[in-house]
PDB file of N, CA and C in Angstrom:
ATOM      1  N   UNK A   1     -24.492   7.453  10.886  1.00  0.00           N
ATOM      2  CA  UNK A   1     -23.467   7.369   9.879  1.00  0.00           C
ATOM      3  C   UNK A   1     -23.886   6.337   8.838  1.00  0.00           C
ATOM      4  N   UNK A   2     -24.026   6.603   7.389  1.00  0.00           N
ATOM      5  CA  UNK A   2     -23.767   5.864   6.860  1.00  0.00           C
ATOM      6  C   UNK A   2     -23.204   4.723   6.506  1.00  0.00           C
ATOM      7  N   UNK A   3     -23.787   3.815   5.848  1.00  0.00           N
ATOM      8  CA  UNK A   3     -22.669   2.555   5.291  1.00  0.00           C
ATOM      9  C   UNK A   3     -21.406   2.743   4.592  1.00  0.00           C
ATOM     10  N   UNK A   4     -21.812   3.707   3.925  1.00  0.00           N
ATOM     11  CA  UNK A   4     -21.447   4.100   2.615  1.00  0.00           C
ATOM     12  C   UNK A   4     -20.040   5.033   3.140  1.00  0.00           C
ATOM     13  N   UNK A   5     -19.968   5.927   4.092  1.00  0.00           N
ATOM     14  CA  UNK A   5     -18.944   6.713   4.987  1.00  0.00           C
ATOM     15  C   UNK A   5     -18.222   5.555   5.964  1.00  0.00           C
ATOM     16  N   UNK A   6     -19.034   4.686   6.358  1.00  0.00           N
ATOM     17  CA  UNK A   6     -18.168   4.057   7.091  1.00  0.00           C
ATOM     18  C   UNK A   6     -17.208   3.155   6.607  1.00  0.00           C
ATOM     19  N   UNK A   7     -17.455   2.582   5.353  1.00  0.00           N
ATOM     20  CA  UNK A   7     -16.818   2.183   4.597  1.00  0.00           C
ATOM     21  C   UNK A   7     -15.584   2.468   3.983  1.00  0.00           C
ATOM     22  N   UNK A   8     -15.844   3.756   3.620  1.00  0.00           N
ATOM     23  CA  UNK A   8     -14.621   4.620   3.072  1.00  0.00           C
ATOM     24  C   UNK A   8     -13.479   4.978   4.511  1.00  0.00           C
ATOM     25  N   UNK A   9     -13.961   4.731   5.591  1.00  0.00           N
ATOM     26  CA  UNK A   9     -13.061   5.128   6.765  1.00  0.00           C
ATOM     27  C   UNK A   9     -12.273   3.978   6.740  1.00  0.00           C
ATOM     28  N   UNK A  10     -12.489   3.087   6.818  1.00  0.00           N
ATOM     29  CA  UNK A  10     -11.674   1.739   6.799  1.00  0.00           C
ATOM     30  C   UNK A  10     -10.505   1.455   5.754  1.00  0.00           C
ATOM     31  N   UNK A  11     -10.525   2.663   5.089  1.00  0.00           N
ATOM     32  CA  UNK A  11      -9.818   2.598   3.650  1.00  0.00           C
ATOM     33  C   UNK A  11      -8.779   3.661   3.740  1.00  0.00           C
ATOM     34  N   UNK A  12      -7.408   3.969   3.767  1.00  0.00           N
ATOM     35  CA  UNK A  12      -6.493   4.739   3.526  1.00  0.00           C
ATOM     36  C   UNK A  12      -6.511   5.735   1.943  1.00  0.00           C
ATOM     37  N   UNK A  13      -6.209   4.802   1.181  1.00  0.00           N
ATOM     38  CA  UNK A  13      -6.464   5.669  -0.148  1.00  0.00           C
ATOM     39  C   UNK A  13      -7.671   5.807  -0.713  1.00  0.00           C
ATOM     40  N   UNK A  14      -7.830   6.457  -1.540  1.00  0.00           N
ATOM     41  CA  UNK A  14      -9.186   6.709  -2.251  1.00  0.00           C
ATOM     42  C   UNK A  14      -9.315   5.868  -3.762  1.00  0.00           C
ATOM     43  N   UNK A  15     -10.898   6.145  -3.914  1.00  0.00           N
ATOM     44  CA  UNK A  15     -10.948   5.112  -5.203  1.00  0.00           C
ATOM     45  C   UNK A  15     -10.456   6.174  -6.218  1.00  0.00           C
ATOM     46  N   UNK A  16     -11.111   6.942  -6.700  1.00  0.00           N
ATOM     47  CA  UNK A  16     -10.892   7.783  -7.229  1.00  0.00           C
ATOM     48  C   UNK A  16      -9.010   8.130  -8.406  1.00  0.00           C
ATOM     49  N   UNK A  17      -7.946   8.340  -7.250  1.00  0.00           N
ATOM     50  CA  UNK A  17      -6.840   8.383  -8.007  1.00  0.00           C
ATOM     51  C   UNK A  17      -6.602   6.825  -8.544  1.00  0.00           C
ATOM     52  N   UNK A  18      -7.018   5.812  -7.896  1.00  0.00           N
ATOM     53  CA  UNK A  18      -6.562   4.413  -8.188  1.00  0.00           C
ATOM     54  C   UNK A  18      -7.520   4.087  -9.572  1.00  0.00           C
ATOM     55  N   UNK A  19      -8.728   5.114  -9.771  1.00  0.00           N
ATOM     56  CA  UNK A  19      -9.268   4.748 -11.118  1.00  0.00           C
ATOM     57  C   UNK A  19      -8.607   5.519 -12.642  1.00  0.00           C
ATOM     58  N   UNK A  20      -7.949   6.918 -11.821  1.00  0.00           N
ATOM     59  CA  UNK A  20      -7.525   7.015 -13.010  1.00  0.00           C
ATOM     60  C   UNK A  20      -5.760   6.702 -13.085  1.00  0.00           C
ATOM     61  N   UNK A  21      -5.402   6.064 -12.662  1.00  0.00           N
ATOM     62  CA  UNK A  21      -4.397   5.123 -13.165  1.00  0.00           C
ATOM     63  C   UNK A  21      -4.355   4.225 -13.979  1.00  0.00           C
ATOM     64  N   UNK A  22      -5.747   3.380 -13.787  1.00  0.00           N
ATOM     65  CA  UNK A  22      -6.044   2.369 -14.615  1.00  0.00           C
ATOM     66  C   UNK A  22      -6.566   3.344 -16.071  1.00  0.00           C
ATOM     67  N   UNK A  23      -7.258   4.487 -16.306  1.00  0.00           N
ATOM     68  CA  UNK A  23      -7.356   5.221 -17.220  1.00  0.00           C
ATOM     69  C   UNK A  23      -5.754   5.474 -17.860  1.00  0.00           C
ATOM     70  N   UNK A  24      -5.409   5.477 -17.085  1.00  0.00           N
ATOM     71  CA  UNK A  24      -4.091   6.329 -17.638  1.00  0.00           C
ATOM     72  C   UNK A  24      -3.013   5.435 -18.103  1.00  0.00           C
ATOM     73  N   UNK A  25      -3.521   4.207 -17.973  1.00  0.00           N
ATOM     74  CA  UNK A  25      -2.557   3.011 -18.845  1.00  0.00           C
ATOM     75  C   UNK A  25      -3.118   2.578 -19.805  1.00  0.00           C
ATOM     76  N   UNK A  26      -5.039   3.264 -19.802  1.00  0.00           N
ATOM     77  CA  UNK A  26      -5.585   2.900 -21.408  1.00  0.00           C
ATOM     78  C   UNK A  26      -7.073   2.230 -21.231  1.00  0.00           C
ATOM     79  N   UNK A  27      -7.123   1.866 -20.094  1.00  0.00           N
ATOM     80  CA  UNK A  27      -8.569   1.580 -19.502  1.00  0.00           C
ATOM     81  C   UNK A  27      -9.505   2.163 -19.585  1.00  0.00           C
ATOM     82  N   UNK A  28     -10.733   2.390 -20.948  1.00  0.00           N
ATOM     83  CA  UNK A  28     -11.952   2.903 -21.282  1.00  0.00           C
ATOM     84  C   UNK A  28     -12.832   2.863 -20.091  1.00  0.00           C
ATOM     85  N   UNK A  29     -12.753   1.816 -19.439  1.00  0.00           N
ATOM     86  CA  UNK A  29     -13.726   1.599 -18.474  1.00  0.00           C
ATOM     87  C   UNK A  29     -13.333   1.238 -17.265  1.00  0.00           C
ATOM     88  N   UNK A  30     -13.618   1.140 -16.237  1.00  0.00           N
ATOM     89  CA  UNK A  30     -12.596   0.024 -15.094  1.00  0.00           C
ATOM     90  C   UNK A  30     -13.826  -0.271 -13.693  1.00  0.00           C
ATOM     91  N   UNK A  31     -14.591  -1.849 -13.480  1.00  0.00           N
ATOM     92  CA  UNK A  31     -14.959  -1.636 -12.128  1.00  0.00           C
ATOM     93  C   UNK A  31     -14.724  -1.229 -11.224  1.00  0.00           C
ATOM     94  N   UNK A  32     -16.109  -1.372 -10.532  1.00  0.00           N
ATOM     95  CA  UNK A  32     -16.011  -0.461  -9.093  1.00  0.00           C
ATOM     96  C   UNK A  32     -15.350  -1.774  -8.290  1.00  0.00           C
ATOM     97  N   UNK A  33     -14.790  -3.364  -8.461  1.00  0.00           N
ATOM     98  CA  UNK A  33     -14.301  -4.071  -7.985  1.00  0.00           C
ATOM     99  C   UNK A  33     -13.263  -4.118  -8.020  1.00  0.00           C
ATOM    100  N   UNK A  34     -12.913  -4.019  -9.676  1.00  0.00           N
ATOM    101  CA  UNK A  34     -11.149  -3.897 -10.024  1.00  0.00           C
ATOM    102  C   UNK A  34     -10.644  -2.610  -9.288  1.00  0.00           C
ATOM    103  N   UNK A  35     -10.938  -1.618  -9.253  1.00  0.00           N
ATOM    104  CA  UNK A  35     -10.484  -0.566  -8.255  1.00  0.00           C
ATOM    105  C   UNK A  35     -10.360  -1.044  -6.826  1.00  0.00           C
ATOM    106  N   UNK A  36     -11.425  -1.199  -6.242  1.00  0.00           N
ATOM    107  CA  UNK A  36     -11.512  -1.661  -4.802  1.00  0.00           C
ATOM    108  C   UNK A  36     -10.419  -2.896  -4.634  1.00  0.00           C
ATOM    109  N   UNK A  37     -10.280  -3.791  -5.465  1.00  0.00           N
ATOM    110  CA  UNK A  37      -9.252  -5.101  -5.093  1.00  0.00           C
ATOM    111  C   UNK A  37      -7.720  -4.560  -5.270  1.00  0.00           C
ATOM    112  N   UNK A  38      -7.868  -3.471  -6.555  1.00  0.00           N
ATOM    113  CA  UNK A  38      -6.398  -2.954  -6.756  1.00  0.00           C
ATOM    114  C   UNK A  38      -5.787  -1.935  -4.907  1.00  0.00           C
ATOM    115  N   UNK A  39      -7.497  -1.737  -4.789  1.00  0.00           N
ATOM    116  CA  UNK A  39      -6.584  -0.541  -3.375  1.00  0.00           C
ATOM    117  C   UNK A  39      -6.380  -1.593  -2.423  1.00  0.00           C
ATOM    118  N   UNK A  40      -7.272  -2.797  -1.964  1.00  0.00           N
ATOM    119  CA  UNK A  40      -6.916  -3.633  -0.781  1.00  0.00           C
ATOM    120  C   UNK A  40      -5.296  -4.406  -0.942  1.00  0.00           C
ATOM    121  N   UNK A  41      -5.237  -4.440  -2.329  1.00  0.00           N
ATOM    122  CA  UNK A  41      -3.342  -5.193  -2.294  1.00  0.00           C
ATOM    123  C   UNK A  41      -3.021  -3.888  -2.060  1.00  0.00           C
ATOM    124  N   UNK A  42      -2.973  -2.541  -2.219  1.00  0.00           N
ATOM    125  CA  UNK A  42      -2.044  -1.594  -2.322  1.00  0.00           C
ATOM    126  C   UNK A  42      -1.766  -1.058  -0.950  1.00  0.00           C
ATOM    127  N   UNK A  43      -2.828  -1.075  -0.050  1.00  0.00           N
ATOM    128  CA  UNK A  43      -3.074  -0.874   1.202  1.00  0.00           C
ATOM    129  C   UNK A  43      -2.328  -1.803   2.162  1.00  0.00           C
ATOM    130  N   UNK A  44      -2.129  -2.883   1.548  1.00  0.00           N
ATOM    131  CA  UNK A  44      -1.940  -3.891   2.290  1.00  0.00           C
ATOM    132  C   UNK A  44      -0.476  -3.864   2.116  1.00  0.00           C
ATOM    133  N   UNK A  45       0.046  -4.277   0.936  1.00  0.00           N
ATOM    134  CA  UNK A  45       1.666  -3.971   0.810  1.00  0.00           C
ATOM    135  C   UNK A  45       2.205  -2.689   1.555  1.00  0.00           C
ATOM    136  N   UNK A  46       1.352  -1.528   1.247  1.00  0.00           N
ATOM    137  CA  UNK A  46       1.907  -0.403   2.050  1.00  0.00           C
ATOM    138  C   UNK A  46       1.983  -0.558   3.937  1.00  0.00           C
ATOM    139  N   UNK A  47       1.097  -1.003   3.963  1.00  0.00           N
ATOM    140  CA  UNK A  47       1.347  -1.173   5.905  1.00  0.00           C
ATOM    141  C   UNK A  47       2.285  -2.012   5.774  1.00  0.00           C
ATOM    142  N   UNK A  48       2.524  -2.898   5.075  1.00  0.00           N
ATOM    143  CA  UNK A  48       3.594  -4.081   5.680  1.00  0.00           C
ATOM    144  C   UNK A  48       5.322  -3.600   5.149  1.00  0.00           C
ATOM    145  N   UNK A  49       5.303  -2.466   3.927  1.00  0.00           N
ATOM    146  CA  UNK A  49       6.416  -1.860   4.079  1.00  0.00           C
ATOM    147  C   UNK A  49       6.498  -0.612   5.267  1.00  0.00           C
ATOM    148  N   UNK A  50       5.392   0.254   5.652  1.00  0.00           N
ATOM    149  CA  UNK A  50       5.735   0.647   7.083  1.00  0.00           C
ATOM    150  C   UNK A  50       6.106   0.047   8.115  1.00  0.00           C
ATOM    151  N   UNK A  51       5.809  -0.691   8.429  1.00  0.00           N
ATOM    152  CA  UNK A  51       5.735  -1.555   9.270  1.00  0.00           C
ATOM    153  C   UNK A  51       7.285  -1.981   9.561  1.00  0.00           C
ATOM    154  N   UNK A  52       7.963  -2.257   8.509  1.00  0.00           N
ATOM    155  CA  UNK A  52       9.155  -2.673   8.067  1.00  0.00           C
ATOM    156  C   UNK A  52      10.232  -1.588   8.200  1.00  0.00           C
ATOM    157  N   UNK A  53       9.648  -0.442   7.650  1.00  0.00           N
ATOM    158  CA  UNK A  53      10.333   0.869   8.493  1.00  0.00           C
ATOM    159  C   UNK A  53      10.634   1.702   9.408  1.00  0.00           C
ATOM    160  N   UNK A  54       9.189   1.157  10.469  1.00  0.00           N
ATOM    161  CA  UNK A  54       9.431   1.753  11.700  1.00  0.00           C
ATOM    162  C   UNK A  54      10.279   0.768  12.854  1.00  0.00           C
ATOM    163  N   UNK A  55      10.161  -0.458  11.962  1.00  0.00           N
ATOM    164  CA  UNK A  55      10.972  -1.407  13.370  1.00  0.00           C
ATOM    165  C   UNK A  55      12.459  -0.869  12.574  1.00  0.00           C
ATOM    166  N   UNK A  56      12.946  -0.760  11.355  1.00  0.00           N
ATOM    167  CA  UNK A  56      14.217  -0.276  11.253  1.00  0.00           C
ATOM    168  C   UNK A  56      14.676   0.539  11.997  1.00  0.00           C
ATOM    169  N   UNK A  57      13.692   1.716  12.067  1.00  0.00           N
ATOM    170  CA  UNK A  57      13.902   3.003  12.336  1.00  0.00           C
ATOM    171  C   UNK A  57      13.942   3.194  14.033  1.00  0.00           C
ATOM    172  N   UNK A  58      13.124   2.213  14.464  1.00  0.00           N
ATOM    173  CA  UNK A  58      13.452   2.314  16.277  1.00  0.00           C
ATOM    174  C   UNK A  58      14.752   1.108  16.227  1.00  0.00           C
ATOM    175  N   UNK A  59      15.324  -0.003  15.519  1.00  0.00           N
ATOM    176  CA  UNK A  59      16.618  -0.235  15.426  1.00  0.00           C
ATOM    177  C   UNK A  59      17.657   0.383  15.534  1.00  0.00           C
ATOM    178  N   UNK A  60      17.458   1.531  14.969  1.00  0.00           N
ATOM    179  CA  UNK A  60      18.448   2.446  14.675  1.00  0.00           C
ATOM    180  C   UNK A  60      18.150   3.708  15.667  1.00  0.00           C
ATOM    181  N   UNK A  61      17.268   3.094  16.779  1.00  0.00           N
ATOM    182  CA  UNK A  61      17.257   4.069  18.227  1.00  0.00           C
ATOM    183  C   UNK A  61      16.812   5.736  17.212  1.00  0.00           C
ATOM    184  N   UNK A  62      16.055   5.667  16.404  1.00  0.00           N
ATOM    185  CA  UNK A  62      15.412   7.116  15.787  1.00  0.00           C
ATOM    186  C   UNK A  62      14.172   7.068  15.735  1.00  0.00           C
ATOM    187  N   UNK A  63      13.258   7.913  16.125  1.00  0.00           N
ATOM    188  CA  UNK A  63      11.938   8.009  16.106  1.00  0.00           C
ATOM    189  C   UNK A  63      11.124   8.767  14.644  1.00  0.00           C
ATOM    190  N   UNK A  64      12.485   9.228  13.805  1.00  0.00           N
ATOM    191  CA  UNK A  64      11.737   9.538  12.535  1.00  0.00           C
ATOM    192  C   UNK A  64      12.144   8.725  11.420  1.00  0.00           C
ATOM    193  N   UNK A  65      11.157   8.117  11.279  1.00  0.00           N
ATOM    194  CA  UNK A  65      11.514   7.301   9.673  1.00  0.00           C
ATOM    195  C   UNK A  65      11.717   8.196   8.456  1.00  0.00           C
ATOM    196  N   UNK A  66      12.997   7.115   8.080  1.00  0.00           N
ATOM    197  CA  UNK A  66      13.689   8.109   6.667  1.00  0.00           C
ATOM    198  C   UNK A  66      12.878   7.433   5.492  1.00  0.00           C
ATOM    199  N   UNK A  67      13.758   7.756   4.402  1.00  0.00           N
ATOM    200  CA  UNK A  67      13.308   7.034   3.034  1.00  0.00           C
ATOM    201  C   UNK A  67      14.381   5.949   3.476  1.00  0.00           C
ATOM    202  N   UNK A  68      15.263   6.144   3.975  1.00  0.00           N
ATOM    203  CA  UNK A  68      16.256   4.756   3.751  1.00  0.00           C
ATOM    204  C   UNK A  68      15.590   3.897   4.728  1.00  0.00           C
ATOM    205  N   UNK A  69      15.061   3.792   5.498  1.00  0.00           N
ATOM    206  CA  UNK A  69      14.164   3.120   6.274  1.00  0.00           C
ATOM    207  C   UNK A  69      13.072   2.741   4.939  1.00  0.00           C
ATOM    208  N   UNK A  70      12.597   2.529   4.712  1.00  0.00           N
ATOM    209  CA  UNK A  70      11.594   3.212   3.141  1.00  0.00           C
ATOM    210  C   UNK A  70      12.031   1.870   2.607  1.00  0.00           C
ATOM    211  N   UNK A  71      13.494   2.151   1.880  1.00  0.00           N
ATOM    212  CA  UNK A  71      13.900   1.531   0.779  1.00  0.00           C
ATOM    213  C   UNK A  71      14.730   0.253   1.616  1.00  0.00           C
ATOM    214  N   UNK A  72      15.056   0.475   2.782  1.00  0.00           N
ATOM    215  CA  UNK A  72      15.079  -1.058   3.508  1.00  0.00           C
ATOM    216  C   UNK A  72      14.078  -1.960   3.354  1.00  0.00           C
ATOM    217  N   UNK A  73      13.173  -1.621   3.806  1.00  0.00           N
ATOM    218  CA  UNK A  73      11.714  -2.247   3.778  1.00  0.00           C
ATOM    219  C   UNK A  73      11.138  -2.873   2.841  1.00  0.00           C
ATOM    220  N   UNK A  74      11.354  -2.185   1.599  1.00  0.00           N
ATOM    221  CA  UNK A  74      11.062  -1.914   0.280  1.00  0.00           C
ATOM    222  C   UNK A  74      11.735  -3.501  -0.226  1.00  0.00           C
ATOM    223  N   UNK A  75      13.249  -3.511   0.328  1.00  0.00           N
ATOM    224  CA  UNK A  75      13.967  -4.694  -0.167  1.00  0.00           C
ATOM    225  C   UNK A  75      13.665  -5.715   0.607  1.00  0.00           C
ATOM    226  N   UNK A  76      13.376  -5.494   1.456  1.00  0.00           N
ATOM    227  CA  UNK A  76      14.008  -6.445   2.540  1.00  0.00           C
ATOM    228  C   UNK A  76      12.593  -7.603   2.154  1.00  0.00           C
ATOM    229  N   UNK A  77      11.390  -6.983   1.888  1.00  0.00           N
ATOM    230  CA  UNK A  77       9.949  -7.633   1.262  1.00  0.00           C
ATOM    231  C   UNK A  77      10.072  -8.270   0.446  1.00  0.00           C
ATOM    232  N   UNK A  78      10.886  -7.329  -0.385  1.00  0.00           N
ATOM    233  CA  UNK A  78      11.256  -7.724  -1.865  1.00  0.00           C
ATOM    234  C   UNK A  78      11.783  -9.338  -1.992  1.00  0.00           C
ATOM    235  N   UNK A  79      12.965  -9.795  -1.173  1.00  0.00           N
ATOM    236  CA  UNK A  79      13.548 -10.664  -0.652  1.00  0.00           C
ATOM    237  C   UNK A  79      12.698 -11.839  -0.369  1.00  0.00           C
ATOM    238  N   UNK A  80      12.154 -11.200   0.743  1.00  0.00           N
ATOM    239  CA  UNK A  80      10.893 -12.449   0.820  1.00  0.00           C
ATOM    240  C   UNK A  80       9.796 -12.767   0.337  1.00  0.00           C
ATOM    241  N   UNK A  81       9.336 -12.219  -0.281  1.00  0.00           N
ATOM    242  CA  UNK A  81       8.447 -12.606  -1.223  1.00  0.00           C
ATOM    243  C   UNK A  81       8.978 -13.797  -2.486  1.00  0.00           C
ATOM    244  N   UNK A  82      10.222 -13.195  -2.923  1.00  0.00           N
ATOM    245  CA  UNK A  82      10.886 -13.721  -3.365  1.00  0.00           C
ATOM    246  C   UNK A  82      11.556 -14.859  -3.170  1.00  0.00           C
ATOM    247  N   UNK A  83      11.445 -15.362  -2.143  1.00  0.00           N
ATOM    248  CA  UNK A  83      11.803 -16.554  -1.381  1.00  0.00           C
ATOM    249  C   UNK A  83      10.911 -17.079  -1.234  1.00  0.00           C
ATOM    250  N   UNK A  84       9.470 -16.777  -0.769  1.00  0.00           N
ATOM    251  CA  UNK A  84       8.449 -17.599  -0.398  1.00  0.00           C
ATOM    252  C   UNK A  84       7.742 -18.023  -2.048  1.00  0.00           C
ATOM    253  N   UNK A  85       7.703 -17.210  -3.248  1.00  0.00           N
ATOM    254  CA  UNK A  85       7.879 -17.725  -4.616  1.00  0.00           C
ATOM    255  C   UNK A  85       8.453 -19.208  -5.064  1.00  0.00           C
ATOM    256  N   UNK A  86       9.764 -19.251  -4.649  1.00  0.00           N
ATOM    257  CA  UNK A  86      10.837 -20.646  -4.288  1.00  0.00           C
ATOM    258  C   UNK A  86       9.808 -22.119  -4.533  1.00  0.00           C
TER     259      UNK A  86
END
C-alpha cells in the first residue's frame, strides 16, 4: 500500500470538494496545505458534534440519531466554546 492511499484512509472527507469551496468564495488558487488544515478542523469539529449526538441519543434510550440530536450538539459546543473564549 502506498503512502499516498494510506494517507487518504485516515481522512473522512476528501480534498477535492473542500478545494472547491475555497474556489467558490473566489480563491484563484488554494494550497495543498490550506485545504488539508481546512479538512483536519472540519473533521475534527465533526466527530466532536457526533459524538455529542450519540451520547444524546442513547440519553434518550434511542439507538438512531436524529437531526435534533444534530442540533443539540451543534449548540450545546456552541456554548462551550463560547465559554472557554471567556
Amino acid at each position: 500500500m502506498s503512502d499516498r492511499s494510506q494517507k487518504s484512509r485516515d481522512h473522512e472527507l476528501p480534498l477535492a470538494p473542500l478545494r472547491r469551496i475555497f474556489r467558490s468564495q473566489g480563491a484563484d488558487r488554494v494550497s495543498d496545505d490550506a485545504v488539508a488544515l481546512l479538512r483536519e478542523y472540519l473533521e475534527k469539529v465533526a466527530k466532536e458534534i457526533a459524538l455529542e449526538a450519540v451520547e444524546a441519543s442513547r440519553h434518550a434510550n434511542r439507538k438512531t440519531v436524529t437531526d435534533e440530536d444534530v442540533k443539540f450538539a451543534i449548540s450545546r459546543l456552541q456554548r462551550t466554546y463560547m465559554l472557554q473564549s471567556l
